[in-house]
PDB file of N, CA and C in Angstrom:
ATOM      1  N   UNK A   1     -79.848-106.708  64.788  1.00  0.00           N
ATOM      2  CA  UNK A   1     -80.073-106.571  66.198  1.00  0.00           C
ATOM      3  C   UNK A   1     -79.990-105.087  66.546  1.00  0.00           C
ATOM      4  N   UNK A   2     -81.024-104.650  67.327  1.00  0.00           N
ATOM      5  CA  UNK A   2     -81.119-103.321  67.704  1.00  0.00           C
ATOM      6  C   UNK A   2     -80.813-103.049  69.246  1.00  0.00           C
ATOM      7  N   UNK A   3     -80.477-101.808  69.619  1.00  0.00           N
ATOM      8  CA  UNK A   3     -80.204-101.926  71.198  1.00  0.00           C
ATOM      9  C   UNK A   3     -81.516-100.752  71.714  1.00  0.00           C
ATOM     10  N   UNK A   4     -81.558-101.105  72.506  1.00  0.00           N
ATOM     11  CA  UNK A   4     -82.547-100.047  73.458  1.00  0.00           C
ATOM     12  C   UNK A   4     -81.938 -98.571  73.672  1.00  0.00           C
ATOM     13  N   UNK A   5     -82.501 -97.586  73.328  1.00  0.00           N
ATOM     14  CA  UNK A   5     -81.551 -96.307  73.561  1.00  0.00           C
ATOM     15  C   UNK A   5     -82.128 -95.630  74.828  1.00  0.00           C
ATOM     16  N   UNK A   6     -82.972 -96.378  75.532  1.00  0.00           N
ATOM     17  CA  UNK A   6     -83.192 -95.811  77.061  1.00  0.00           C
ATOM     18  C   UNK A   6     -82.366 -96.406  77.855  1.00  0.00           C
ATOM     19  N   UNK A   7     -82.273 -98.238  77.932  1.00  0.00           N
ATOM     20  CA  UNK A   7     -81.180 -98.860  79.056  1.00  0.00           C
ATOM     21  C   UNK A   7     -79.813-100.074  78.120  1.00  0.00           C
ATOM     22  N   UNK A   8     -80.389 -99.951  77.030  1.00  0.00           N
ATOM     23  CA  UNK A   8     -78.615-100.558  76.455  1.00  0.00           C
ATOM     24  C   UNK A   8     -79.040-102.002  76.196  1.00  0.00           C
ATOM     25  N   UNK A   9     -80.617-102.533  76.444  1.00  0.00           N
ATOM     26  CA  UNK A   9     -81.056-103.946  76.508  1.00  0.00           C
ATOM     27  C   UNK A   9     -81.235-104.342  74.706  1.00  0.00           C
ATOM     28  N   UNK A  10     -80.929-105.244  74.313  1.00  0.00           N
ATOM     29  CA  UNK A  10     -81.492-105.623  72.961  1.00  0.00           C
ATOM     30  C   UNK A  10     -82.806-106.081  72.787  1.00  0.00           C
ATOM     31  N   UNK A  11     -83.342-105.302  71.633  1.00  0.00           N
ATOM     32  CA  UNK A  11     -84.207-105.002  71.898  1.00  0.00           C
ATOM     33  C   UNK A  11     -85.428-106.341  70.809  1.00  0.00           C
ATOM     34  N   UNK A  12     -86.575-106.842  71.379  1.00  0.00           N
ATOM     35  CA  UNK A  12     -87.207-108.154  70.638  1.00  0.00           C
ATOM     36  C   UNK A  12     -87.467-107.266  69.523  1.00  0.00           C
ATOM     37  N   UNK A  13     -88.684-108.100  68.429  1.00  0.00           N
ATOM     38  CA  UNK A  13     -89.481-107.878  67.644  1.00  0.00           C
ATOM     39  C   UNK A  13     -91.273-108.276  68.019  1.00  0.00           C
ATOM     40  N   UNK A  14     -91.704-107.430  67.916  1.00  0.00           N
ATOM     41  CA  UNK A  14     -92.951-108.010  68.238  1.00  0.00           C
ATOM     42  C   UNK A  14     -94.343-108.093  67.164  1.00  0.00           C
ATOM     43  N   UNK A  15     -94.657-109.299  66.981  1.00  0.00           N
ATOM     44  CA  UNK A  15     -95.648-109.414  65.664  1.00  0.00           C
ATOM     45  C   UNK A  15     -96.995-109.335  66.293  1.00  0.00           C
ATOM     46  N   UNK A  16     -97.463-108.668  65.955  1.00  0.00           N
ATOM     47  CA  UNK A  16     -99.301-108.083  65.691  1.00  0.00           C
ATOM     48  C   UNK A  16     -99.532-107.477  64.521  1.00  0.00           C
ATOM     49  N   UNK A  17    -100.447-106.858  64.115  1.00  0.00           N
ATOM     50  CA  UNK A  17    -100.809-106.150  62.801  1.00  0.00           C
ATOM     51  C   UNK A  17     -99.988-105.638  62.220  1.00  0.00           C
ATOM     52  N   UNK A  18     -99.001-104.780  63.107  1.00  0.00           N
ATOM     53  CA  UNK A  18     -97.838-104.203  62.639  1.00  0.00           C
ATOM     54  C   UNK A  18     -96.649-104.488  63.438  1.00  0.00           C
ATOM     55  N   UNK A  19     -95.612-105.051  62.894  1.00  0.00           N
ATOM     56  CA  UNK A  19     -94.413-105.205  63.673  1.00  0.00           C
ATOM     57  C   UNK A  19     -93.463-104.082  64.207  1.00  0.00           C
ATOM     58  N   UNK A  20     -93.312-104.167  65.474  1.00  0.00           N
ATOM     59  CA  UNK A  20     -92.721-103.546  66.487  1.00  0.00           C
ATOM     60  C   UNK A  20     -91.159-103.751  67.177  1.00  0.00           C
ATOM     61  N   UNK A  21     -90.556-102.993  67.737  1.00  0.00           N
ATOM     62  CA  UNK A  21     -89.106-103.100  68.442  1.00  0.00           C
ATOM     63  C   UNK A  21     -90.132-102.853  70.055  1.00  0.00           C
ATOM     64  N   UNK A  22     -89.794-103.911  71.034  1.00  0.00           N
ATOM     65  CA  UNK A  22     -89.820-103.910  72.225  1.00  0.00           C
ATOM     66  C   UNK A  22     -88.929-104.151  73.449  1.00  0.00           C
ATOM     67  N   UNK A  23     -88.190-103.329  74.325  1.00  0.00           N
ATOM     68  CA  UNK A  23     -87.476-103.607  75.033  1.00  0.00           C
ATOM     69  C   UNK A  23     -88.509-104.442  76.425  1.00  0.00           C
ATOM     70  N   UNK A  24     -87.722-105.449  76.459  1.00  0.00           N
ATOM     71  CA  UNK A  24     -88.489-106.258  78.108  1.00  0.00           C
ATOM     72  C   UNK A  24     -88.141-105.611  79.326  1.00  0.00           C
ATOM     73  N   UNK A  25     -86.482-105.144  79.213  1.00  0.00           N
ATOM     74  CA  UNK A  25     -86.354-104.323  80.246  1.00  0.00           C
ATOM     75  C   UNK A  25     -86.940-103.046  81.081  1.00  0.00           C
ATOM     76  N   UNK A  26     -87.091-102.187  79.591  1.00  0.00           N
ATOM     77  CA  UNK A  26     -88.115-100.802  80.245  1.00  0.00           C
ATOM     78  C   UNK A  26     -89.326-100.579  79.661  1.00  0.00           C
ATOM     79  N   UNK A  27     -89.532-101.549  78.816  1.00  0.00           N
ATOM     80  CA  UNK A  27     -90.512-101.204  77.933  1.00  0.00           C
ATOM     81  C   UNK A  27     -91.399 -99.992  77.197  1.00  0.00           C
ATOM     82  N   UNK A  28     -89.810 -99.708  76.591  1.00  0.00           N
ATOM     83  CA  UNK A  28     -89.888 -99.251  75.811  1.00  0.00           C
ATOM     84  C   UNK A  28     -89.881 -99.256  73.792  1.00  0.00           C
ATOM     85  N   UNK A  29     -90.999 -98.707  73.470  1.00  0.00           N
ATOM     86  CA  UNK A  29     -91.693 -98.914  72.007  1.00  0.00           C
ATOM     87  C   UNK A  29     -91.267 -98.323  70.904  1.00  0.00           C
ATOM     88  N   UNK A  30     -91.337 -99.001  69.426  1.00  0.00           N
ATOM     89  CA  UNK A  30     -90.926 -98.328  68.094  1.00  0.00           C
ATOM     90  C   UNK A  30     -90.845 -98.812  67.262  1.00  0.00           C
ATOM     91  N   UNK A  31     -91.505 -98.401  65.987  1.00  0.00           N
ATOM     92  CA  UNK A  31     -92.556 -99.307  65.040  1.00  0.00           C
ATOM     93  C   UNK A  31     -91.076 -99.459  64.317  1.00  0.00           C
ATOM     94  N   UNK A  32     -91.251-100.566  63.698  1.00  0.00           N
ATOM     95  CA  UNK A  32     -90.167-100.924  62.150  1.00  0.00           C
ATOM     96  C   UNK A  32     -90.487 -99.970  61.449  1.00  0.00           C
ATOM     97  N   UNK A  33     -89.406-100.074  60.555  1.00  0.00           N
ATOM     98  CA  UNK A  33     -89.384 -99.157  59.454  1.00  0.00           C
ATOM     99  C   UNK A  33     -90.658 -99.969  58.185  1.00  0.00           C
ATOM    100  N   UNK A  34     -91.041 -98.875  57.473  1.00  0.00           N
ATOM    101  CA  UNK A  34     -92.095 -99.813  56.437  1.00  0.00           C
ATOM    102  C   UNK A  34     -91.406-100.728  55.348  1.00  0.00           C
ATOM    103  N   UNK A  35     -90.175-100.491  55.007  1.00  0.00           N
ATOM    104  CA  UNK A  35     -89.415-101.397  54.383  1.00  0.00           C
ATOM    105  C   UNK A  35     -88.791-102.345  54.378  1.00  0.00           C
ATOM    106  N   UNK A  36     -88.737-102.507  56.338  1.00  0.00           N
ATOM    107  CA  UNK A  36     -88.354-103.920  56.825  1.00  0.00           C
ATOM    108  C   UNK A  36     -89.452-104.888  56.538  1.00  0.00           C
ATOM    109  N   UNK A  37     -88.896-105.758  56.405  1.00  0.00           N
ATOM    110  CA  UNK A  37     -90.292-107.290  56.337  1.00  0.00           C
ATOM    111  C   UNK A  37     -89.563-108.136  57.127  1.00  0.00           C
ATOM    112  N   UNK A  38     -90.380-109.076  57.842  1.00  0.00           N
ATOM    113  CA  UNK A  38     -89.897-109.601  59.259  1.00  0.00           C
ATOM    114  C   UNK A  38     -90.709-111.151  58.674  1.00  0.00           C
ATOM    115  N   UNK A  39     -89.885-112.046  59.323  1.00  0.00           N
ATOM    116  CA  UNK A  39     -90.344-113.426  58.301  1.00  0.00           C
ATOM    117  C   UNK A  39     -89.791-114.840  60.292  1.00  0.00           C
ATOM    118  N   UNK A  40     -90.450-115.510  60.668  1.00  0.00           N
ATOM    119  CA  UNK A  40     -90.062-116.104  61.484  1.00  0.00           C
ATOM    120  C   UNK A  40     -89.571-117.588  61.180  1.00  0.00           C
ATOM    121  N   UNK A  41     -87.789-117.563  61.340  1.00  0.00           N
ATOM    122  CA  UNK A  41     -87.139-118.733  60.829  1.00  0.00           C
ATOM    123  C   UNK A  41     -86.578-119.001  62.023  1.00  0.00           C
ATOM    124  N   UNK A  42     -85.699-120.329  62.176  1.00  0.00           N
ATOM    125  CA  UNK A  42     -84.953-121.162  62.953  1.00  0.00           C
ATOM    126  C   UNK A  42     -83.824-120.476  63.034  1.00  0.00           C
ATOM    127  N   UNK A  43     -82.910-119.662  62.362  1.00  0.00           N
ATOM    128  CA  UNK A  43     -81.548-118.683  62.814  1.00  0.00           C
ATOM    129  C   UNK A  43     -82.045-117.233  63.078  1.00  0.00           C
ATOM    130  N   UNK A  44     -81.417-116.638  64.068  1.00  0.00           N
ATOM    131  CA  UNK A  44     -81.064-115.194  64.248  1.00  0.00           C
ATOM    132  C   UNK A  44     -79.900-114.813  63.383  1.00  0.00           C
ATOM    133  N   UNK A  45     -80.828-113.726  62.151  1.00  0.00           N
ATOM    134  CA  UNK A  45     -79.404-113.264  61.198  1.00  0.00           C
ATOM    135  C   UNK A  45     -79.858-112.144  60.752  1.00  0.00           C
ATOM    136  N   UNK A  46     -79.519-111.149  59.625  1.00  0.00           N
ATOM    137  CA  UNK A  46     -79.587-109.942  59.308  1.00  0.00           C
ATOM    138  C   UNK A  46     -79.266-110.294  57.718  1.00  0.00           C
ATOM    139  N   UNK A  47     -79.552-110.126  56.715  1.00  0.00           N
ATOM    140  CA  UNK A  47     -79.429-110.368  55.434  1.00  0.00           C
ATOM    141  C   UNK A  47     -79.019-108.977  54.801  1.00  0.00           C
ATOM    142  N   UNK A  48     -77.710-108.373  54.973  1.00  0.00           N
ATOM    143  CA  UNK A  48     -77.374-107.064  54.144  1.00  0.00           C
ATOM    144  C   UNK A  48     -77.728-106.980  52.871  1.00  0.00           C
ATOM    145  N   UNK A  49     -78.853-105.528  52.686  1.00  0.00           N
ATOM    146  CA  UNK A  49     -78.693-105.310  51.434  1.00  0.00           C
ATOM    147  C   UNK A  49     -80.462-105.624  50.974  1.00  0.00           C
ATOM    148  N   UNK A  50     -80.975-106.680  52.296  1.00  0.00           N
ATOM    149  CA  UNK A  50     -82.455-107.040  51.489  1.00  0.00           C
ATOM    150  C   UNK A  50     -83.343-106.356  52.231  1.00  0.00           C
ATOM    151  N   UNK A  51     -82.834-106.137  53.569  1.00  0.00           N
ATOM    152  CA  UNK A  51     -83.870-105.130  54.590  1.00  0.00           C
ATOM    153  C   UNK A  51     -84.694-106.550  54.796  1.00  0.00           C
ATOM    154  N   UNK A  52     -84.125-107.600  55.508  1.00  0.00           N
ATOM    155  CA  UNK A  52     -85.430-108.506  56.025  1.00  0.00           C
ATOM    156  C   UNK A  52     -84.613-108.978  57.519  1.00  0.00           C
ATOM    157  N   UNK A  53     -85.208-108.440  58.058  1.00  0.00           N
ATOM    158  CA  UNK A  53     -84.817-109.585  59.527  1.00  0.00           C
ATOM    159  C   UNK A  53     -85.152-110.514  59.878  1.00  0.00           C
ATOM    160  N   UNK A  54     -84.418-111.894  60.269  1.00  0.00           N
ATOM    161  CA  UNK A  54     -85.239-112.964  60.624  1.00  0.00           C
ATOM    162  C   UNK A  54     -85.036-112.971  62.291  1.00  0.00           C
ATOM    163  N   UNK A  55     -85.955-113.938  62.581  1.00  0.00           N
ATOM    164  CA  UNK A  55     -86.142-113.884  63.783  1.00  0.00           C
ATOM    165  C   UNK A  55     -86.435-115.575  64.193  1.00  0.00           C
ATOM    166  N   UNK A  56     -85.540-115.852  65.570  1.00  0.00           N
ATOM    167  CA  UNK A  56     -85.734-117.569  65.991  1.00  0.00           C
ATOM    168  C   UNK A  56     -87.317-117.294  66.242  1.00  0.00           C
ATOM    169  N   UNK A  57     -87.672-118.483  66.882  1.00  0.00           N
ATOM    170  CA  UNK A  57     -89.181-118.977  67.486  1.00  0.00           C
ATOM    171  C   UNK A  57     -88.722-119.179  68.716  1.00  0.00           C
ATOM    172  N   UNK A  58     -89.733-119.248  69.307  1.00  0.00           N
ATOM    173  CA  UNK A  58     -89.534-119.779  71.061  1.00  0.00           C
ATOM    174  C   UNK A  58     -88.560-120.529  71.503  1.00  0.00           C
ATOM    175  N   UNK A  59     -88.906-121.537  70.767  1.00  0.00           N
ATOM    176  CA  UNK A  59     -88.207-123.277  70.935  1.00  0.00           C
ATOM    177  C   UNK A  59     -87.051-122.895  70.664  1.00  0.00           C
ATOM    178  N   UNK A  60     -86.486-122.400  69.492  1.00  0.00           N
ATOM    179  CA  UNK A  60     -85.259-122.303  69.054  1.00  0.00           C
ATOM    180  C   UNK A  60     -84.319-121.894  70.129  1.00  0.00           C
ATOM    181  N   UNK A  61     -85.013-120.428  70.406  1.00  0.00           N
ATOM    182  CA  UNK A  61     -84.212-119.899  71.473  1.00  0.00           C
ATOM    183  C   UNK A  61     -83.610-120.316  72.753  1.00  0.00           C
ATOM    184  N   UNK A  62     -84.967-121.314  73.441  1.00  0.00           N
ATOM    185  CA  UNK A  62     -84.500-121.973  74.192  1.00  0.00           C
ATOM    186  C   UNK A  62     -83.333-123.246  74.235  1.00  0.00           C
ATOM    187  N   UNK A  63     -82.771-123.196  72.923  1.00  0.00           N
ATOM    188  CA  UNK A  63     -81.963-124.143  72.474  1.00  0.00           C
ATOM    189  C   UNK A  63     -80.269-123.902  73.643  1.00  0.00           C
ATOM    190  N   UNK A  64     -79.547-124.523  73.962  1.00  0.00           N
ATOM    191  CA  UNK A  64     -78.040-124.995  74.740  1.00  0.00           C
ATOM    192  C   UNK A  64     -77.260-124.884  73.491  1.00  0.00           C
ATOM    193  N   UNK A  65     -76.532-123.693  73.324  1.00  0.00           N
ATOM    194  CA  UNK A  65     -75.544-123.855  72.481  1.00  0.00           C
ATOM    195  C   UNK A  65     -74.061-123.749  73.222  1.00  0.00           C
ATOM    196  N   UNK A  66     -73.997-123.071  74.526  1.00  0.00           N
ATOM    197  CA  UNK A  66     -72.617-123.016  74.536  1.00  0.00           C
ATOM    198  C   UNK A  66     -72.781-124.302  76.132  1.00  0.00           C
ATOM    199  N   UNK A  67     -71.495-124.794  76.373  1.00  0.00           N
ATOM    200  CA  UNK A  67     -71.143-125.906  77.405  1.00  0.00           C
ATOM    201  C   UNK A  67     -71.831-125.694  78.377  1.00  0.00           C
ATOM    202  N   UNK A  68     -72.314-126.547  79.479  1.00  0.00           N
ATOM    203  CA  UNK A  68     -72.368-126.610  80.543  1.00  0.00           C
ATOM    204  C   UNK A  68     -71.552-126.932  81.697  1.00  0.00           C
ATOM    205  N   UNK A  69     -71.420-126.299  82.386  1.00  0.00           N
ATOM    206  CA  UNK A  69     -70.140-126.431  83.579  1.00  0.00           C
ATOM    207  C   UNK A  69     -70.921-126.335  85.394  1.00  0.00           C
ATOM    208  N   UNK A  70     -70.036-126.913  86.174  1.00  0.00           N
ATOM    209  CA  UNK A  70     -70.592-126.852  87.686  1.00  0.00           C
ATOM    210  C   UNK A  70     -70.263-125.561  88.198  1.00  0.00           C
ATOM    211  N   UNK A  71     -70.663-124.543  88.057  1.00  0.00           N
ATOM    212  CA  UNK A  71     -71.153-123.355  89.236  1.00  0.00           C
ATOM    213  C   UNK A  71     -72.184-123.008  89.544  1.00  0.00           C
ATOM    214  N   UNK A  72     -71.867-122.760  90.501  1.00  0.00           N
ATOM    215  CA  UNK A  72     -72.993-122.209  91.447  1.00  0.00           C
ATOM    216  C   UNK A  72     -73.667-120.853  91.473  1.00  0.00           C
ATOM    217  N   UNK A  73     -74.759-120.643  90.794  1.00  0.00           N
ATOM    218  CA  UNK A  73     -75.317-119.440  90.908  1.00  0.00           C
ATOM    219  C   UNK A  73     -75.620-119.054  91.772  1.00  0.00           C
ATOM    220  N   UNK A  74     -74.801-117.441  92.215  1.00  0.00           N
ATOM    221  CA  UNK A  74     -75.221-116.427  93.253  1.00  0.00           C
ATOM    222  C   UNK A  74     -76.316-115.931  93.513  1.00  0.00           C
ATOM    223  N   UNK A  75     -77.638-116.506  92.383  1.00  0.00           N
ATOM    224  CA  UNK A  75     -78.957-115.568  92.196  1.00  0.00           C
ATOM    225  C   UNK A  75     -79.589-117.053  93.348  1.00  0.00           C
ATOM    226  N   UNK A  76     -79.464-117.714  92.474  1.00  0.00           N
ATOM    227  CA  UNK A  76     -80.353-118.887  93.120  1.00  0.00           C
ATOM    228  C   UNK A  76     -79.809-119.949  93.417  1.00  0.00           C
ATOM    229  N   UNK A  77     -78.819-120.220  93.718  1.00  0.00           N
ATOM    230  CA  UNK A  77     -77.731-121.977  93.825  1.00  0.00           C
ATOM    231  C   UNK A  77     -78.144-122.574  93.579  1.00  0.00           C
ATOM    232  N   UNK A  78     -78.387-122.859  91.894  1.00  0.00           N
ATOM    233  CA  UNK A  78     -78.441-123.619  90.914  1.00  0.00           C
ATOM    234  C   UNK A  78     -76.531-123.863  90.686  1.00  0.00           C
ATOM    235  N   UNK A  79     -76.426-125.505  90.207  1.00  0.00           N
ATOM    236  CA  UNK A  79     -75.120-126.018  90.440  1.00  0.00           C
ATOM    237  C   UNK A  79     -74.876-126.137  88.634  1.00  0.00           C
ATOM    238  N   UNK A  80     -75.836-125.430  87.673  1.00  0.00           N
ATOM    239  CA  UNK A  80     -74.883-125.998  86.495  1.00  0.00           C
ATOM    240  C   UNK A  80     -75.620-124.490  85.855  1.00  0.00           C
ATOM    241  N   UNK A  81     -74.405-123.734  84.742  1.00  0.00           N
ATOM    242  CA  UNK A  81     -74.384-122.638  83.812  1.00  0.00           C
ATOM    243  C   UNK A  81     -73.629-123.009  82.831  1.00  0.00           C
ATOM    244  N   UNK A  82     -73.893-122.367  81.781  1.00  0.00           N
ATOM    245  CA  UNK A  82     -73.680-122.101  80.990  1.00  0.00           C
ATOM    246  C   UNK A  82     -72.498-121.238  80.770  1.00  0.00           C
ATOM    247  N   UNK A  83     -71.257-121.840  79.726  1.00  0.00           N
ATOM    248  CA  UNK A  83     -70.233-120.473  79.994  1.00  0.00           C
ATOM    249  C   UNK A  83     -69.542-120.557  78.533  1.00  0.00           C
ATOM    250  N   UNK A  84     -68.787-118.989  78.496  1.00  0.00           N
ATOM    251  CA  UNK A  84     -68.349-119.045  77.424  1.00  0.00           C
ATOM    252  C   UNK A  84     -67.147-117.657  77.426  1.00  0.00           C
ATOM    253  N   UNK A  85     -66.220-117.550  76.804  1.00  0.00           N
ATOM    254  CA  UNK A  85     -65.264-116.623  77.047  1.00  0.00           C
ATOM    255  C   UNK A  85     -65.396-115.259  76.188  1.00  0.00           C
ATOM    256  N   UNK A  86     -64.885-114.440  76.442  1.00  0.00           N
ATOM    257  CA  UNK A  86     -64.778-113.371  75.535  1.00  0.00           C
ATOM    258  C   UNK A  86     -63.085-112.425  75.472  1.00  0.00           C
ATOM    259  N   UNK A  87     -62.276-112.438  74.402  1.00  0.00           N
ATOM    260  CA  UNK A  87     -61.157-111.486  74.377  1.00  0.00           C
ATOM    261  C   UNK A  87     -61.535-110.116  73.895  1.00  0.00           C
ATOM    262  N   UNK A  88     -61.558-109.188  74.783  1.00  0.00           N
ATOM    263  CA  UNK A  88     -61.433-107.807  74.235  1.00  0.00           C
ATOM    264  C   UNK A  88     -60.303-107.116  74.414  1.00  0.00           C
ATOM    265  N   UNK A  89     -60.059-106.176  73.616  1.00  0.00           N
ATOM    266  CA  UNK A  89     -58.271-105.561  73.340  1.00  0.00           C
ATOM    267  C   UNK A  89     -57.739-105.610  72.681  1.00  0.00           C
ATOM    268  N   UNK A  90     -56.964-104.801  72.220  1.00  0.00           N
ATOM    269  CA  UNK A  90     -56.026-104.831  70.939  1.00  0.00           C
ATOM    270  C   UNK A  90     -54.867-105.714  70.976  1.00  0.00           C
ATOM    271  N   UNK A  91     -53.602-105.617  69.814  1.00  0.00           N
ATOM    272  CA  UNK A  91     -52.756-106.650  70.209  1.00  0.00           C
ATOM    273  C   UNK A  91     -51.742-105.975  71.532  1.00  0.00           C
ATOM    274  N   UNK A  92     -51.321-106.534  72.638  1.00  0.00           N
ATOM    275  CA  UNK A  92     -50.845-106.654  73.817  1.00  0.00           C
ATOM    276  C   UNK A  92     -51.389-106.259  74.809  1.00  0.00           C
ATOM    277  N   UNK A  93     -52.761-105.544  74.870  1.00  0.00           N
ATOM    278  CA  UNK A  93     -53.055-105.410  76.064  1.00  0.00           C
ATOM    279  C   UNK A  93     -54.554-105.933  75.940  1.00  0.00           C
ATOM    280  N   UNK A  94     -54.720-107.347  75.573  1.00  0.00           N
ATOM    281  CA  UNK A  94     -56.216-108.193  75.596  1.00  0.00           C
ATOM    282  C   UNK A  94     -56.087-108.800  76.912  1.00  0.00           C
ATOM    283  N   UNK A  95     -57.905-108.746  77.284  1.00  0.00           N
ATOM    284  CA  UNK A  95     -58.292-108.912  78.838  1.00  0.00           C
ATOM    285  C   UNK A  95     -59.243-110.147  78.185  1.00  0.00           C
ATOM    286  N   UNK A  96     -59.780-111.400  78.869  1.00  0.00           N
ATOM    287  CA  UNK A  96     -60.792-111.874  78.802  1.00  0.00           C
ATOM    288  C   UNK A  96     -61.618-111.718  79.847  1.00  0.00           C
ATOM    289  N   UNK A  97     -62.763-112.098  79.139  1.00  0.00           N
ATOM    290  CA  UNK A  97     -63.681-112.508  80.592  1.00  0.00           C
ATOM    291  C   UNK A  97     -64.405-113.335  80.542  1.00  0.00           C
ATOM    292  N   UNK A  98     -64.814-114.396  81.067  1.00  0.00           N
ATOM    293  CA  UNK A  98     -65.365-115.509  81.033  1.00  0.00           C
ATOM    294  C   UNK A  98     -67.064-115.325  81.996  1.00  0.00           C
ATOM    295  N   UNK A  99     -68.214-115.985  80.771  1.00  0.00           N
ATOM    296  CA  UNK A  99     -69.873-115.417  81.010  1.00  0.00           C
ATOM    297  C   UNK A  99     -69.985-116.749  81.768  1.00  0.00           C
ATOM    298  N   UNK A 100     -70.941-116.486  82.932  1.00  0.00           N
ATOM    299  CA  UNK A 100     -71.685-117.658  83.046  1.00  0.00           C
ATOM    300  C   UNK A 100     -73.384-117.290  83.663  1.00  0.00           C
ATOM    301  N   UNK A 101     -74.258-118.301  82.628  1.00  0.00           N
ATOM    302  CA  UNK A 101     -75.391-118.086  82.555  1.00  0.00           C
ATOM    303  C   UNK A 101     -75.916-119.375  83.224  1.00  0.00           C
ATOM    304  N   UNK A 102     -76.829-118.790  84.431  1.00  0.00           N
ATOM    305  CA  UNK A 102     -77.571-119.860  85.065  1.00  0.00           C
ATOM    306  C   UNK A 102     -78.161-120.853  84.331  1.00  0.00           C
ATOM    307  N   UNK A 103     -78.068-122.317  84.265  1.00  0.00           N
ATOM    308  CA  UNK A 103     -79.723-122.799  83.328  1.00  0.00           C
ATOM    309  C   UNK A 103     -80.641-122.982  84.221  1.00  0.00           C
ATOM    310  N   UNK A 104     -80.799-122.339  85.296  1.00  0.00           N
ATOM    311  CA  UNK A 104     -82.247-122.638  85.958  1.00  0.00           C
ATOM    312  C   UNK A 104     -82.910-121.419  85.757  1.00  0.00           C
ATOM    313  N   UNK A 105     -81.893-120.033  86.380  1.00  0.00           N
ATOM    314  CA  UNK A 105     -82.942-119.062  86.627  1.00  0.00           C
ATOM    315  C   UNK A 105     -82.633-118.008  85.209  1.00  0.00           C
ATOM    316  N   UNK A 106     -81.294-118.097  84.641  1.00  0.00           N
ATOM    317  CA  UNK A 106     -81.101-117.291  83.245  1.00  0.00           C
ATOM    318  C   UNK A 106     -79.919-115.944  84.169  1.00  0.00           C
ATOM    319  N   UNK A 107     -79.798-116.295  85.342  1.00  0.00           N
ATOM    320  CA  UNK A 107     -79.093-115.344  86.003  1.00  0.00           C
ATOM    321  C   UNK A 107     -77.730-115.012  84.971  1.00  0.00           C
ATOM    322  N   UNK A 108     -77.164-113.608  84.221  1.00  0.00           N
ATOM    323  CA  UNK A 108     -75.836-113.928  84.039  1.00  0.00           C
ATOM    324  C   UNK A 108     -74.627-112.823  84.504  1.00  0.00           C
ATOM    325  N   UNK A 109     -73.694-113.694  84.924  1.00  0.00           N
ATOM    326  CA  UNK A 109     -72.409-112.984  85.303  1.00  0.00           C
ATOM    327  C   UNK A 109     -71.453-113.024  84.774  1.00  0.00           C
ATOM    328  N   UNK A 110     -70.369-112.224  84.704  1.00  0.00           N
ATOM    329  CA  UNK A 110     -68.843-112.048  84.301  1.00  0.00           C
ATOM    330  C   UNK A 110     -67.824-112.274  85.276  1.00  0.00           C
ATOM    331  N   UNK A 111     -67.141-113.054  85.107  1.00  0.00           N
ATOM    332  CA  UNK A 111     -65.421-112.766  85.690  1.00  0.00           C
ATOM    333  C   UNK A 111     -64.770-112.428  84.898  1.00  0.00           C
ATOM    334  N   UNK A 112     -63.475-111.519  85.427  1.00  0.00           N
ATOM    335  CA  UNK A 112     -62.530-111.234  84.780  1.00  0.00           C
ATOM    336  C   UNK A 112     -61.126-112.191  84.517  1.00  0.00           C
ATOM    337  N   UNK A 113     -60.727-112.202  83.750  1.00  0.00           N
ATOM    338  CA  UNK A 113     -59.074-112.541  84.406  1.00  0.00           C
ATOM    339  C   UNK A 113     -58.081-112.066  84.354  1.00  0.00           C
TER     340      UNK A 113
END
């Protein structure tokens, strides 16, 4: 996984003649390296050591992996997201924050606690 070095977005792969890094956010461009080979499978993974990236398909992506819960999105009041926690911090001073991702509009937010 690559990040965008204009706005911080991760950045797709894009297949035509020659495969590409595309950010959706600013769209911004940058060819693979010639030693990557790009192959389209059912997991998002990185294989150290072989230089091959795989990449989901559409469908895949659109797949529900983490719970669904009742809130209310601030983008669009849609009543069910997607959520999931995160601990960052060392040992005694860890913060979580808990994601929640719209499933209607893809809106996502953080709380703290």
């Amino acid at each position: 996984m690559k990040s965008c070095p204009k706005c911080g977005a991760i950045l797709e792969i894009v297949h035509r003649s020659r495969a590409s890094f595309r950010c959706r956010k600013c769209g911004y461009k940058a060819q693979l390296h010639p030693s990557v080979s790009v192959e389209n499978k059912k997991l998002h993974s990185f294989v150290s050591g072989l230089n091959k990236v795989v990449v989901a398909g559409r469908e895949e992506s659109r797949l529900r992996t983490f719970p669904v819960v009742r809130v209310t999105c601030p983008k669009c009041g849609a009543t069910q997201s997607e959520a999931w926690m995160v601990a960052v911090g060392s040992e005694g001073t860890t913060s979580s924050f808990t994601f929640f991702r719209c499933t209607s509009c893809g809106y996502t937010r953080r709380e703290a606690e």
